[in-house]
Structures are given as structure tokens and as C-alpha cells.
PDB file of N, CA and C in Angstrom:
ATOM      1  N   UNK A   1       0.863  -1.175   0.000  1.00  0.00           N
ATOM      2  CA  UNK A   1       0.000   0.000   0.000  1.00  0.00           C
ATOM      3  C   UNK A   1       0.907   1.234   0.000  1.00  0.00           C
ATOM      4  N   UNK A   2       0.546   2.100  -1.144  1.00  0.00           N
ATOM      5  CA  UNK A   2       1.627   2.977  -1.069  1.00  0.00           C
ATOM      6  C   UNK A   2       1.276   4.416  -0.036  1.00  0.00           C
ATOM      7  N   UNK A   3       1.743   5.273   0.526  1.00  0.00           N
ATOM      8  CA  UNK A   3       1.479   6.129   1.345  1.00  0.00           C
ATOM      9  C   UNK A   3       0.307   7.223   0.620  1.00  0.00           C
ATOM     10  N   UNK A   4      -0.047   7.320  -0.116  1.00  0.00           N
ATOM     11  CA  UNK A   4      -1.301   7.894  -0.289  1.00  0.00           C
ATOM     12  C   UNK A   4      -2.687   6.920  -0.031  1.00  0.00           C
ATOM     13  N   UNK A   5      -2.143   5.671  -0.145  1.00  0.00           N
ATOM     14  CA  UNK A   5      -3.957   5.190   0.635  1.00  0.00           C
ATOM     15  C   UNK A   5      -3.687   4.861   1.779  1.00  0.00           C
ATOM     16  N   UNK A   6      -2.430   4.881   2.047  1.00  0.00           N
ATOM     17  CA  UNK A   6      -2.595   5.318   3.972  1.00  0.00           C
ATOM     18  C   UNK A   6      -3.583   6.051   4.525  1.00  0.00           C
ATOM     19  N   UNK A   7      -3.101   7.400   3.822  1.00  0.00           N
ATOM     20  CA  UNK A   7      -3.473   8.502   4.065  1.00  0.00           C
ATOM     21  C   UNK A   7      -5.383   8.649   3.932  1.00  0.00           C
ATOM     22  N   UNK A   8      -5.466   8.044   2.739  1.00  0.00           N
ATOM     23  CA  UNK A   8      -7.057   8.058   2.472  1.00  0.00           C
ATOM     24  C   UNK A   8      -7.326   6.810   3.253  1.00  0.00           C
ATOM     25  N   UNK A   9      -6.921   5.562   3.891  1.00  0.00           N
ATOM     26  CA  UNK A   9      -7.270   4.870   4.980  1.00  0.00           C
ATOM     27  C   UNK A   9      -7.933   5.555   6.432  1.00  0.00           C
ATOM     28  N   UNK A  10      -6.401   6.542   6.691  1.00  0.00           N
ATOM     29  CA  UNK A  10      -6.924   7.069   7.721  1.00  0.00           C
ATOM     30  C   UNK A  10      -7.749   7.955   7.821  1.00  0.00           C
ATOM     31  N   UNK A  11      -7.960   8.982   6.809  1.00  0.00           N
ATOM     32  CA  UNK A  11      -8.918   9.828   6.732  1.00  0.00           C
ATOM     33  C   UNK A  11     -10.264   9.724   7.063  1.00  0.00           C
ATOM     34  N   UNK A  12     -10.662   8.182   6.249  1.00  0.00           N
ATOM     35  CA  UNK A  12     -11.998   7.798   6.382  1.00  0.00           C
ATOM     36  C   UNK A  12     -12.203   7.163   7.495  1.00  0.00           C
ATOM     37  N   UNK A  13     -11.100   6.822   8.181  1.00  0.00           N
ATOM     38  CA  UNK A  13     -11.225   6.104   9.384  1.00  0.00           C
ATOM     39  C   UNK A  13     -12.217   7.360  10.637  1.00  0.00           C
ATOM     40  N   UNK A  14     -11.221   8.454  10.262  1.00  0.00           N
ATOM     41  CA  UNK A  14     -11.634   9.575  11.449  1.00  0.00           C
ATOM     42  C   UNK A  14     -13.416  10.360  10.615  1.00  0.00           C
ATOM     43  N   UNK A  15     -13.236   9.769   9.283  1.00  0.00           N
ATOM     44  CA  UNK A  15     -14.858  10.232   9.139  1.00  0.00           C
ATOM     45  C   UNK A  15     -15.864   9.228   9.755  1.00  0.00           C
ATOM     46  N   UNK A  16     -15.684   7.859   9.927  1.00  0.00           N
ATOM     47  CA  UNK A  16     -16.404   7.553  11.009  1.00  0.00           C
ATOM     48  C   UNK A  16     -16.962   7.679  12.028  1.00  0.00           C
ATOM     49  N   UNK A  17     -15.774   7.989  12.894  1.00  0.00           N
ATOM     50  CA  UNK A  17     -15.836   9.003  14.001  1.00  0.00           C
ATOM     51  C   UNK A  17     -16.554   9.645  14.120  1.00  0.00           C
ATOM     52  N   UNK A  18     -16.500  10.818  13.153  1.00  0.00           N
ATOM     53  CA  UNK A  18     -17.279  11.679  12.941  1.00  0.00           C
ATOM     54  C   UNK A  18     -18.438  11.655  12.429  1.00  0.00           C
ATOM     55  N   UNK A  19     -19.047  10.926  11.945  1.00  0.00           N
ATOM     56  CA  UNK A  19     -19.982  10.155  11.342  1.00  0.00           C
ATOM     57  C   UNK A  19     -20.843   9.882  12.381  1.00  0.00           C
ATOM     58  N   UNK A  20     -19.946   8.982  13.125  1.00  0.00           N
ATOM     59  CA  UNK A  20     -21.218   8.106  14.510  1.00  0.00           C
ATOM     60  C   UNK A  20     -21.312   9.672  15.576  1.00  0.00           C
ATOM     61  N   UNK A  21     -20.396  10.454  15.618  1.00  0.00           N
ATOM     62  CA  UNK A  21     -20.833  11.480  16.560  1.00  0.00           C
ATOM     63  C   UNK A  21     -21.954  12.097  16.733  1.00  0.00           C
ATOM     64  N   UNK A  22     -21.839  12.660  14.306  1.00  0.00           N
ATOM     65  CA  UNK A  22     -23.035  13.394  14.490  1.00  0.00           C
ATOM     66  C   UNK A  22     -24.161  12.921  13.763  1.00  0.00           C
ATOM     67  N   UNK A  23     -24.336  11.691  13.876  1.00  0.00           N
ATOM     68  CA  UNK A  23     -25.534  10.776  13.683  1.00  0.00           C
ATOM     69  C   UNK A  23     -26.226  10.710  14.897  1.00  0.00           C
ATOM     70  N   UNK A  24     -25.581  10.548  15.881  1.00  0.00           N
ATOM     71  CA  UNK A  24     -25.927  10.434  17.478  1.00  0.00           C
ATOM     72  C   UNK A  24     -26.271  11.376  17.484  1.00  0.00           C
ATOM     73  N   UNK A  25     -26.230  12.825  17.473  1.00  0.00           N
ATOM     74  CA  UNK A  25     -26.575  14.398  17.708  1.00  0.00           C
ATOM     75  C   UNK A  25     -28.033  14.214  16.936  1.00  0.00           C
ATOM     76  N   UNK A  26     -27.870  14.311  15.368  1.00  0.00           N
ATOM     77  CA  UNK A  26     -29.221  14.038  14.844  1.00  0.00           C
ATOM     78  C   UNK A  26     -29.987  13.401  15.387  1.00  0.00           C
ATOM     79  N   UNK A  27     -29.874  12.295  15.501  1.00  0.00           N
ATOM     80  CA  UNK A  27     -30.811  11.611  16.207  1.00  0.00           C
ATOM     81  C   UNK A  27     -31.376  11.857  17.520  1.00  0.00           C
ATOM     82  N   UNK A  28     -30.589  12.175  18.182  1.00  0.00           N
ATOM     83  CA  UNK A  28     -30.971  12.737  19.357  1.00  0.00           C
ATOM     84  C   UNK A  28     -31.603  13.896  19.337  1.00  0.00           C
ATOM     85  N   UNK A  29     -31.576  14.753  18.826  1.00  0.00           N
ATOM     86  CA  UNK A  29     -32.194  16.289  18.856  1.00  0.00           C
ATOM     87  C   UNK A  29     -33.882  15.318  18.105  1.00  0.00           C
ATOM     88  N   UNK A  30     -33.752  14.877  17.100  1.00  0.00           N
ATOM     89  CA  UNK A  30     -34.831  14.328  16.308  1.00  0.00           C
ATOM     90  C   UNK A  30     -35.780  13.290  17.343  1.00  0.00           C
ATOM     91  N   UNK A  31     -35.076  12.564  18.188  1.00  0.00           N
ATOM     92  CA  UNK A  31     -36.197  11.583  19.192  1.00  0.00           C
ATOM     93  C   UNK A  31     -36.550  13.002  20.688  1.00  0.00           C
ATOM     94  N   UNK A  32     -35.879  13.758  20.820  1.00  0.00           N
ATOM     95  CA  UNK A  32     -36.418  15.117  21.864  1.00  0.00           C
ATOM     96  C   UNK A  32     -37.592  15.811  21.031  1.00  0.00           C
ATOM     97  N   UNK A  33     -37.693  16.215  19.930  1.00  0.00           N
ATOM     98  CA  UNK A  33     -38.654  16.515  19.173  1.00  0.00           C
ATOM     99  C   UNK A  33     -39.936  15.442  18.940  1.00  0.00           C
ATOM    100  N   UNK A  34     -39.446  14.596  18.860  1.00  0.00           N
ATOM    101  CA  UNK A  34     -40.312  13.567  18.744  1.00  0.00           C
ATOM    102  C   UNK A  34     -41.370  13.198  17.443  1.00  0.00           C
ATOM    103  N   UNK A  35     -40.496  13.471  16.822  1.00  0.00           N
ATOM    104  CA  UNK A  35     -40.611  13.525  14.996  1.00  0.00           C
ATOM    105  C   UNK A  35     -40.066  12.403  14.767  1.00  0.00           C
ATOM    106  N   UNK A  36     -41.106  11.044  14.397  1.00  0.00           N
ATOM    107  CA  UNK A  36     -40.538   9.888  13.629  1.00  0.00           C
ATOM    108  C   UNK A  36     -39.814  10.162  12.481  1.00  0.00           C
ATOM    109  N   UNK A  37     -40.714  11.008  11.883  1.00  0.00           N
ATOM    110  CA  UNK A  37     -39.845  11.043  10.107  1.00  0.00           C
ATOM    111  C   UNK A  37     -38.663  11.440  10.180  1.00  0.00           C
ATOM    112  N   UNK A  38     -38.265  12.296  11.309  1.00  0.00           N
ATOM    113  CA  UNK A  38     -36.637  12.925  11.361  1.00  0.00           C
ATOM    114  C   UNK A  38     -36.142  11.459  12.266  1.00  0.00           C
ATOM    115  N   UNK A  39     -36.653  10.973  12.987  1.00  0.00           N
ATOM    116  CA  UNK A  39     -36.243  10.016  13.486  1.00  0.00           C
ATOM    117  C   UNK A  39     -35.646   8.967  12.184  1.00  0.00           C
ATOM    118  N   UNK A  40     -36.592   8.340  11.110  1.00  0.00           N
ATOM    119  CA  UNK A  40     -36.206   7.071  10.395  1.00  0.00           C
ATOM    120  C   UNK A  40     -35.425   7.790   9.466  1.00  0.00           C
ATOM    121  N   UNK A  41     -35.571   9.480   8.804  1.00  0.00           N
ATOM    122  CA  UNK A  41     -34.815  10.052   7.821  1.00  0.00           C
ATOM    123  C   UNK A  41     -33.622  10.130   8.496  1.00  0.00           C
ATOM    124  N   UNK A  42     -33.176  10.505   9.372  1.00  0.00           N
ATOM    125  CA  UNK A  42     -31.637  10.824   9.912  1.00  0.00           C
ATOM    126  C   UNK A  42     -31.155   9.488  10.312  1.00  0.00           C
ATOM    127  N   UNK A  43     -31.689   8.549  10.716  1.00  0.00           N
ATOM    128  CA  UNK A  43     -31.627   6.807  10.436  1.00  0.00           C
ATOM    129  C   UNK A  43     -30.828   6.360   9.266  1.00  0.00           C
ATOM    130  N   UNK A  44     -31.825   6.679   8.466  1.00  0.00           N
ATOM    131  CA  UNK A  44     -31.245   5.935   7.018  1.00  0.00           C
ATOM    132  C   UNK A  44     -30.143   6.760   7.125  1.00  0.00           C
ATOM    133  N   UNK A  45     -30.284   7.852   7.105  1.00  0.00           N
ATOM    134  CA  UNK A  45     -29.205   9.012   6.177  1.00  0.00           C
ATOM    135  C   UNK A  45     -27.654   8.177   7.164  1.00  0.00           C
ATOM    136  N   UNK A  46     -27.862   8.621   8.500  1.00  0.00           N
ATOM    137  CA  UNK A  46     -26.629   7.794   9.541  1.00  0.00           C
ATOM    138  C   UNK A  46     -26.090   6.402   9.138  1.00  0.00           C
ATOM    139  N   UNK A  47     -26.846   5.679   8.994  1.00  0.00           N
ATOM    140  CA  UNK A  47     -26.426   4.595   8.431  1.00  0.00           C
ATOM    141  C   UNK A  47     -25.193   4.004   7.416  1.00  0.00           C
ATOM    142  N   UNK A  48     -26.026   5.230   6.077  1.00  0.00           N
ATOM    143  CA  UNK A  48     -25.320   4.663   5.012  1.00  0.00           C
ATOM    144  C   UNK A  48     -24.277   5.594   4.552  1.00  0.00           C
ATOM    145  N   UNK A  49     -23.864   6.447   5.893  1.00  0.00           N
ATOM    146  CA  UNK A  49     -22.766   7.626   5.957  1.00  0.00           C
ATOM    147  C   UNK A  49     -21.749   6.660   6.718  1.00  0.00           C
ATOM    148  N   UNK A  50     -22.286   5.859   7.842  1.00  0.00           N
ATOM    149  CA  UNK A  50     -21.186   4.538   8.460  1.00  0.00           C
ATOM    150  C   UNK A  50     -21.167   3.588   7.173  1.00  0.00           C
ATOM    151  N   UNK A  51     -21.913   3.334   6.705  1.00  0.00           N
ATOM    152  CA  UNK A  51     -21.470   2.187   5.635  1.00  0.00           C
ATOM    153  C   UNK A  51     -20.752   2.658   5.317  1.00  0.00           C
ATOM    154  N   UNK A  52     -20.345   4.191   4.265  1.00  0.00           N
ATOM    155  CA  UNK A  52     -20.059   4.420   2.963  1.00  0.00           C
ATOM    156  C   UNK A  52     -18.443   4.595   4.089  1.00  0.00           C
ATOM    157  N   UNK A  53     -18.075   5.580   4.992  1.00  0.00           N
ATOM    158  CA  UNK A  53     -17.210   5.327   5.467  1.00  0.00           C
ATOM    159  C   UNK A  53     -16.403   4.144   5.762  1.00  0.00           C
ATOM    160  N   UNK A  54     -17.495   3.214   6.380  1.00  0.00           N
ATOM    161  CA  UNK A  54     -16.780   2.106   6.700  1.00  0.00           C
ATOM    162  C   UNK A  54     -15.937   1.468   5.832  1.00  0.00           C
ATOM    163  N   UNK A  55     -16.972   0.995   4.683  1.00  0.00           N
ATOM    164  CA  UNK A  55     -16.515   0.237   3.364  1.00  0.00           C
ATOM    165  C   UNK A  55     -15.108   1.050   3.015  1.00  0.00           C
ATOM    166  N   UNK A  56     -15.220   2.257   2.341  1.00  0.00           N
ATOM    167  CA  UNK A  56     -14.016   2.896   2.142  1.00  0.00           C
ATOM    168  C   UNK A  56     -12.469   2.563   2.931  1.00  0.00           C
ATOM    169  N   UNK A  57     -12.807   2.478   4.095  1.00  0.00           N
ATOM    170  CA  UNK A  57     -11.657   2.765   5.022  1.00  0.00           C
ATOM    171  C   UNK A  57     -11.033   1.569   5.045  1.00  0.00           C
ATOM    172  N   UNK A  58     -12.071   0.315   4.976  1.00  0.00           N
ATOM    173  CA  UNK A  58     -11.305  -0.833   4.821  1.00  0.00           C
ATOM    174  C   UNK A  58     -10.542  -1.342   3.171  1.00  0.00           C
ATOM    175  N   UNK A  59     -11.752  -0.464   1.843  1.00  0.00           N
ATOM    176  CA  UNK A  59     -11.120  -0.581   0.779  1.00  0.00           C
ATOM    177  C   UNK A  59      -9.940   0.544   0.248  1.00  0.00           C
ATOM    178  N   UNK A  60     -10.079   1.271   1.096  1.00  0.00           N
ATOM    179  CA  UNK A  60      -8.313   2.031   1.265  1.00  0.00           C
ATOM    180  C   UNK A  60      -7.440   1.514   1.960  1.00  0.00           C
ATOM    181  N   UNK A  61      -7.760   0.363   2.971  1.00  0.00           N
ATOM    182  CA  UNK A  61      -6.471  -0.093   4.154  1.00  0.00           C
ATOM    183  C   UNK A  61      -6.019  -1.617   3.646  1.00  0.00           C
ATOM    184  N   UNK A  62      -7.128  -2.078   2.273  1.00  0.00           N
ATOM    185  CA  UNK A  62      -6.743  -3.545   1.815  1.00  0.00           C
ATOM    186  C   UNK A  62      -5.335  -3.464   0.748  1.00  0.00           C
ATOM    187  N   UNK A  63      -4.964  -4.148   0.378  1.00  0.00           N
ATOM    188  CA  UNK A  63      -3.931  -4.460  -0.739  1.00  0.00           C
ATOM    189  C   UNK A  63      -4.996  -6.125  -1.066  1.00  0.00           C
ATOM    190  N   UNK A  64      -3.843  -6.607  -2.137  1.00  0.00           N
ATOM    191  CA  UNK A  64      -3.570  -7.680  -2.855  1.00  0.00           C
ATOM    192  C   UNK A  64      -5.593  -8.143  -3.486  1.00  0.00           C
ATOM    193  N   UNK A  65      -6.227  -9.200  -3.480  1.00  0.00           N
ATOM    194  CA  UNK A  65      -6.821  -9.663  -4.759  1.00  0.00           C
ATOM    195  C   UNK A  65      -8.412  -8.685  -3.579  1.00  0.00           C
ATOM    196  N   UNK A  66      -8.313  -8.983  -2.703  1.00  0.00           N
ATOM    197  CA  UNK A  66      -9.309  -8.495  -1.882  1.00  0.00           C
ATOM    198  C   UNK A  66      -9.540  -6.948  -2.053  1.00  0.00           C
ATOM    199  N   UNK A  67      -8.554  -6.088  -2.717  1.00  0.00           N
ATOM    200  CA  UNK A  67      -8.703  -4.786  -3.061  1.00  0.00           C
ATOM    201  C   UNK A  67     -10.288  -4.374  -4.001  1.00  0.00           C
ATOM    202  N   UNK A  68     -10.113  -5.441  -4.568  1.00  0.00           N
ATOM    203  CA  UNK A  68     -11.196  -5.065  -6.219  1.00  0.00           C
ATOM    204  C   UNK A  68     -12.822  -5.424  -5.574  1.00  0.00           C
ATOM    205  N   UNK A  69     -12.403  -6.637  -4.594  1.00  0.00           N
ATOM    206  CA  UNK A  69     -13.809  -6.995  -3.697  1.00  0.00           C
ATOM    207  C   UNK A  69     -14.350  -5.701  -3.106  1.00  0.00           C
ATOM    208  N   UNK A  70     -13.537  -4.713  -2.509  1.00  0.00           N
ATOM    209  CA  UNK A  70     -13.582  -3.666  -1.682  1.00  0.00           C
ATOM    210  C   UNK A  70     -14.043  -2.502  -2.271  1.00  0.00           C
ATOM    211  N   UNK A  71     -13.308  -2.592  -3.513  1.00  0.00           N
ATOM    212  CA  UNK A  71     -13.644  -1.620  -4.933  1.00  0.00           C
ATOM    213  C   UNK A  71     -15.336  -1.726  -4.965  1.00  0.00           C
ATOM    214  N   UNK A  72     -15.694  -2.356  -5.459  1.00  0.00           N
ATOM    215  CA  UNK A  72     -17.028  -3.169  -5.724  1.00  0.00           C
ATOM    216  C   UNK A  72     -17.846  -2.726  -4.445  1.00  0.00           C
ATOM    217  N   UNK A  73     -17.641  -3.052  -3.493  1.00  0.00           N
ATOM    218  CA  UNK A  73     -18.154  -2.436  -2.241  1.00  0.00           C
ATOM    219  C   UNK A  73     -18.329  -0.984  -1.953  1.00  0.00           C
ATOM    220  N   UNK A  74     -17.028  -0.240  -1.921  1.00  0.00           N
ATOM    221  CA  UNK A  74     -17.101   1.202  -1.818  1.00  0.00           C
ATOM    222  C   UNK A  74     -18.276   1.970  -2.981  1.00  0.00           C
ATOM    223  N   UNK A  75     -18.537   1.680  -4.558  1.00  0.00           N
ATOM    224  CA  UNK A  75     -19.385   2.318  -4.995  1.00  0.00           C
ATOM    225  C   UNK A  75     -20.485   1.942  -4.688  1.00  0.00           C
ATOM    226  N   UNK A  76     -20.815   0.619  -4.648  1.00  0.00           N
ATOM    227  CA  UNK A  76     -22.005   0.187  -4.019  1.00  0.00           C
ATOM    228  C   UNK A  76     -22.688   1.103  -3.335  1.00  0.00           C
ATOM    229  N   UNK A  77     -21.098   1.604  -2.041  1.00  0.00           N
ATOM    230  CA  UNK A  77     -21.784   2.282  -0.711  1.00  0.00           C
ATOM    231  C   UNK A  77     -21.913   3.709  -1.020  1.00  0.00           C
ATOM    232  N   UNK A  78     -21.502   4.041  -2.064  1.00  0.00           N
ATOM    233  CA  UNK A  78     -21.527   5.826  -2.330  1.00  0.00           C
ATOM    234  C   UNK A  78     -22.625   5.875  -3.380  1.00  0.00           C
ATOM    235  N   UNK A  79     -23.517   5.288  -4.243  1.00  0.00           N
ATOM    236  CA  UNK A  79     -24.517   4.872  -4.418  1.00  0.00           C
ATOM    237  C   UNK A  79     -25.807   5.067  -3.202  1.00  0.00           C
ATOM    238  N   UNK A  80     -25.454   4.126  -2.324  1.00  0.00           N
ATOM    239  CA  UNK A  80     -26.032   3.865  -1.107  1.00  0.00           C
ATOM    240  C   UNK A  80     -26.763   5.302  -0.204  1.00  0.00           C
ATOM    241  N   UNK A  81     -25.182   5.613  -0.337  1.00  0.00           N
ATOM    242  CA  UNK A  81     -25.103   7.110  -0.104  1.00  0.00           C
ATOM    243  C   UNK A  81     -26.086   8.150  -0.363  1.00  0.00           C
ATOM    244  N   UNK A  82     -25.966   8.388  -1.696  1.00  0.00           N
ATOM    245  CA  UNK A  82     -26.622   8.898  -2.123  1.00  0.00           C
ATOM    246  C   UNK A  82     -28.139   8.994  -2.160  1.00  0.00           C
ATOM    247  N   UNK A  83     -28.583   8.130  -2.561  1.00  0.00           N
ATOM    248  CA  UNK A  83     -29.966   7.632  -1.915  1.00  0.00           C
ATOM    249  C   UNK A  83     -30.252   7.950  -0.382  1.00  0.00           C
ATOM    250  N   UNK A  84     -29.487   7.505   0.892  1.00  0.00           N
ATOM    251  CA  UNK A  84     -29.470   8.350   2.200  1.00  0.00           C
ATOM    252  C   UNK A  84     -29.207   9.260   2.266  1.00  0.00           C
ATOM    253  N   UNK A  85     -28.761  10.180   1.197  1.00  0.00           N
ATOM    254  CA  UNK A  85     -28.794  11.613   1.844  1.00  0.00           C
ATOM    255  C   UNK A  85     -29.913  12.303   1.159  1.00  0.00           C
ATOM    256  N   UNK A  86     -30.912  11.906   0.311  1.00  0.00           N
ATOM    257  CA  UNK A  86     -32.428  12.026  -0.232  1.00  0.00           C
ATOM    258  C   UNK A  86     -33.495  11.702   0.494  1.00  0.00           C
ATOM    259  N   UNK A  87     -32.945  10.719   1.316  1.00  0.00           N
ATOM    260  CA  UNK A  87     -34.012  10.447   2.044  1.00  0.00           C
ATOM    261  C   UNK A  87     -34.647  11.224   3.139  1.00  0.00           C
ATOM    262  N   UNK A  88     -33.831  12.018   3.911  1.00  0.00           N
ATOM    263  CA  UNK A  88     -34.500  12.691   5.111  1.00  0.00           C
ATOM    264  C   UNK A  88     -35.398  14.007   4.058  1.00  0.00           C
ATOM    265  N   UNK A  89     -35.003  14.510   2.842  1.00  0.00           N
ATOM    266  CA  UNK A  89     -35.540  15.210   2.608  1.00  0.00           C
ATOM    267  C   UNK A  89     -36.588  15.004   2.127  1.00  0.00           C
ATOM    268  N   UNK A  90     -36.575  13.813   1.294  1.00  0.00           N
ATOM    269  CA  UNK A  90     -38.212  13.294   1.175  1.00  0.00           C
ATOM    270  C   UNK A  90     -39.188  13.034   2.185  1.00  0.00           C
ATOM    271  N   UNK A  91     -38.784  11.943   3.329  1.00  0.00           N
ATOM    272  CA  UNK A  91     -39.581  11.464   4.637  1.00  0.00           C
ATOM    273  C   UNK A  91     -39.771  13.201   5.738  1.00  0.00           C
ATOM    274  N   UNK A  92     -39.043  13.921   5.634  1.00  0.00           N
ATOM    275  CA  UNK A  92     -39.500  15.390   6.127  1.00  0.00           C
ATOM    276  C   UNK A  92     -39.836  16.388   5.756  1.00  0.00           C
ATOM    277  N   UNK A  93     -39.956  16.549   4.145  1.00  0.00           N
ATOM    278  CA  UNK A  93     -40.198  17.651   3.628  1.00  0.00           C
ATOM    279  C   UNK A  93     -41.430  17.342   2.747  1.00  0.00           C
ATOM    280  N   UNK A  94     -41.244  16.123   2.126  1.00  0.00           N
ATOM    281  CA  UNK A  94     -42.100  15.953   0.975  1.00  0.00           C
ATOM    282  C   UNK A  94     -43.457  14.911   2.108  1.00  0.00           C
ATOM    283  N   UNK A  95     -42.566  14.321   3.113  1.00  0.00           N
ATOM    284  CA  UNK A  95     -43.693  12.832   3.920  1.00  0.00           C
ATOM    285  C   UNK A  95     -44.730  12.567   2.833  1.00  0.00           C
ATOM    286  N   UNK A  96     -45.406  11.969   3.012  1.00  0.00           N
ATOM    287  CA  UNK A  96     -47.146  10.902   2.704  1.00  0.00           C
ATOM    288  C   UNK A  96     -46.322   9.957   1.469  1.00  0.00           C
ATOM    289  N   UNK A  97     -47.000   9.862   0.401  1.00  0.00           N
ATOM    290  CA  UNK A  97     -47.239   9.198  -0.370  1.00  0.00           C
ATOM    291  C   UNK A  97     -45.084   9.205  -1.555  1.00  0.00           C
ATOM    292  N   UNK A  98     -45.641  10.746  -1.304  1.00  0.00           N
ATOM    293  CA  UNK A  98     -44.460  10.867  -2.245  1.00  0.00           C
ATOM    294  C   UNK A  98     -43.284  10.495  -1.091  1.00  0.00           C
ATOM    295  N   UNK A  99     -42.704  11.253  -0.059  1.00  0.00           N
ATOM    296  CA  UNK A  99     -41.990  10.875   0.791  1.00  0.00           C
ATOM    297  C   UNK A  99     -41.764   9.236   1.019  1.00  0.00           C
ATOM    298  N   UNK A 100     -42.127   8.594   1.044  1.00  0.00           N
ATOM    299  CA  UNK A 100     -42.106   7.034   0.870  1.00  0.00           C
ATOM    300  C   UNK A 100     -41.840   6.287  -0.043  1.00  0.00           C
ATOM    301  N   UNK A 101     -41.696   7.573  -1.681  1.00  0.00           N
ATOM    302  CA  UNK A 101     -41.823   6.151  -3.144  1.00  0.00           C
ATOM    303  C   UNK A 101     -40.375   6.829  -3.093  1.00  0.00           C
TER     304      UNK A 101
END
């Protein structure tokens, strides 16, 4: 592994971190309110911000044939991504019918 996916290893490592911190904050401010939809929207959205981190950090910290497995994984999860970060705005802004498709 050459020292630039160190570097992007560790990076994503500390976006985790940061990730579960302020997923915990969202969520928490969102169950004091007591708003399901901010509850399951900041859910999903938390989630697939730890996936997309997660996946990354381990497909930046792999070498040898398991790299390309990881490859395959990481877009998956930024995909994933993407879709969770649509979601709180649909389930809170748009809710009913449309918020759900």
C-alpha cells in the first residue's frame, strides 16, 4: 500500500468518528422533538454515511486480490449514499405518499 492510501485509509477512518458522533446528535435532537420522520430520515441518512465510510476505510487499508472486492463495495456504498442523503428530505419535507416512493 503505497502512502497515499494510507493517508485516504486514515482519513476515512476519522470520518467515522465523525460520522457516529453526528448521527448520534441528529438523532438525538430528532427523538427530543419527537418527529418519527426525522427520526427514520436521519436513520437511514446515519447509516449509510457509516457504511459508505466504513466500506471505504477498509477498501483504502486492503492491498492484494481483496482490493477489487472492496472496490465493488465502496461504490455500491456511495450509491447507497446517495440515496441516504435524499431520504430525510423526502420522509420530512415531501412525507405521505411521495416521501415514501
Amino acid at each position: 500500500m503505497y502512502h497515499g492510501e494510507k493517508l485516504n485509509g486514515i482519513t476515512h477512518l476519522i470520518g467515522i468518528v465523525l460520522a457516529i458522533i453526528g448521527v448520534f446528535l441528529l438523532i438525538s435532537v430528532a427523538i427530543e422533538k419527537g418527529d418519527i420522520w426525522k427520526i427514520v430520515g436521519f436513520s437511514i441518512y446515519g447509516a449509510m454515511l457509516i457504511l459508505l465510510y466504513s466500506v471505504s476505510t477498509i477498501y483504502h487499508s486492503t492491498k492484494g486480490p481483496l482490493k477489487n472486492f472492496f472496490r465493488q463495495l465502496d461504490y455500491i456504498s456511495i450509491y447507497l449514499m446517495i440515496a441516504g442523503t435524499y431520504t430525510p428530505f423526502t420522509l420530512i419535507t415531501l412525507r405521505g405518499t411521495w416521501g415514501w416512493t
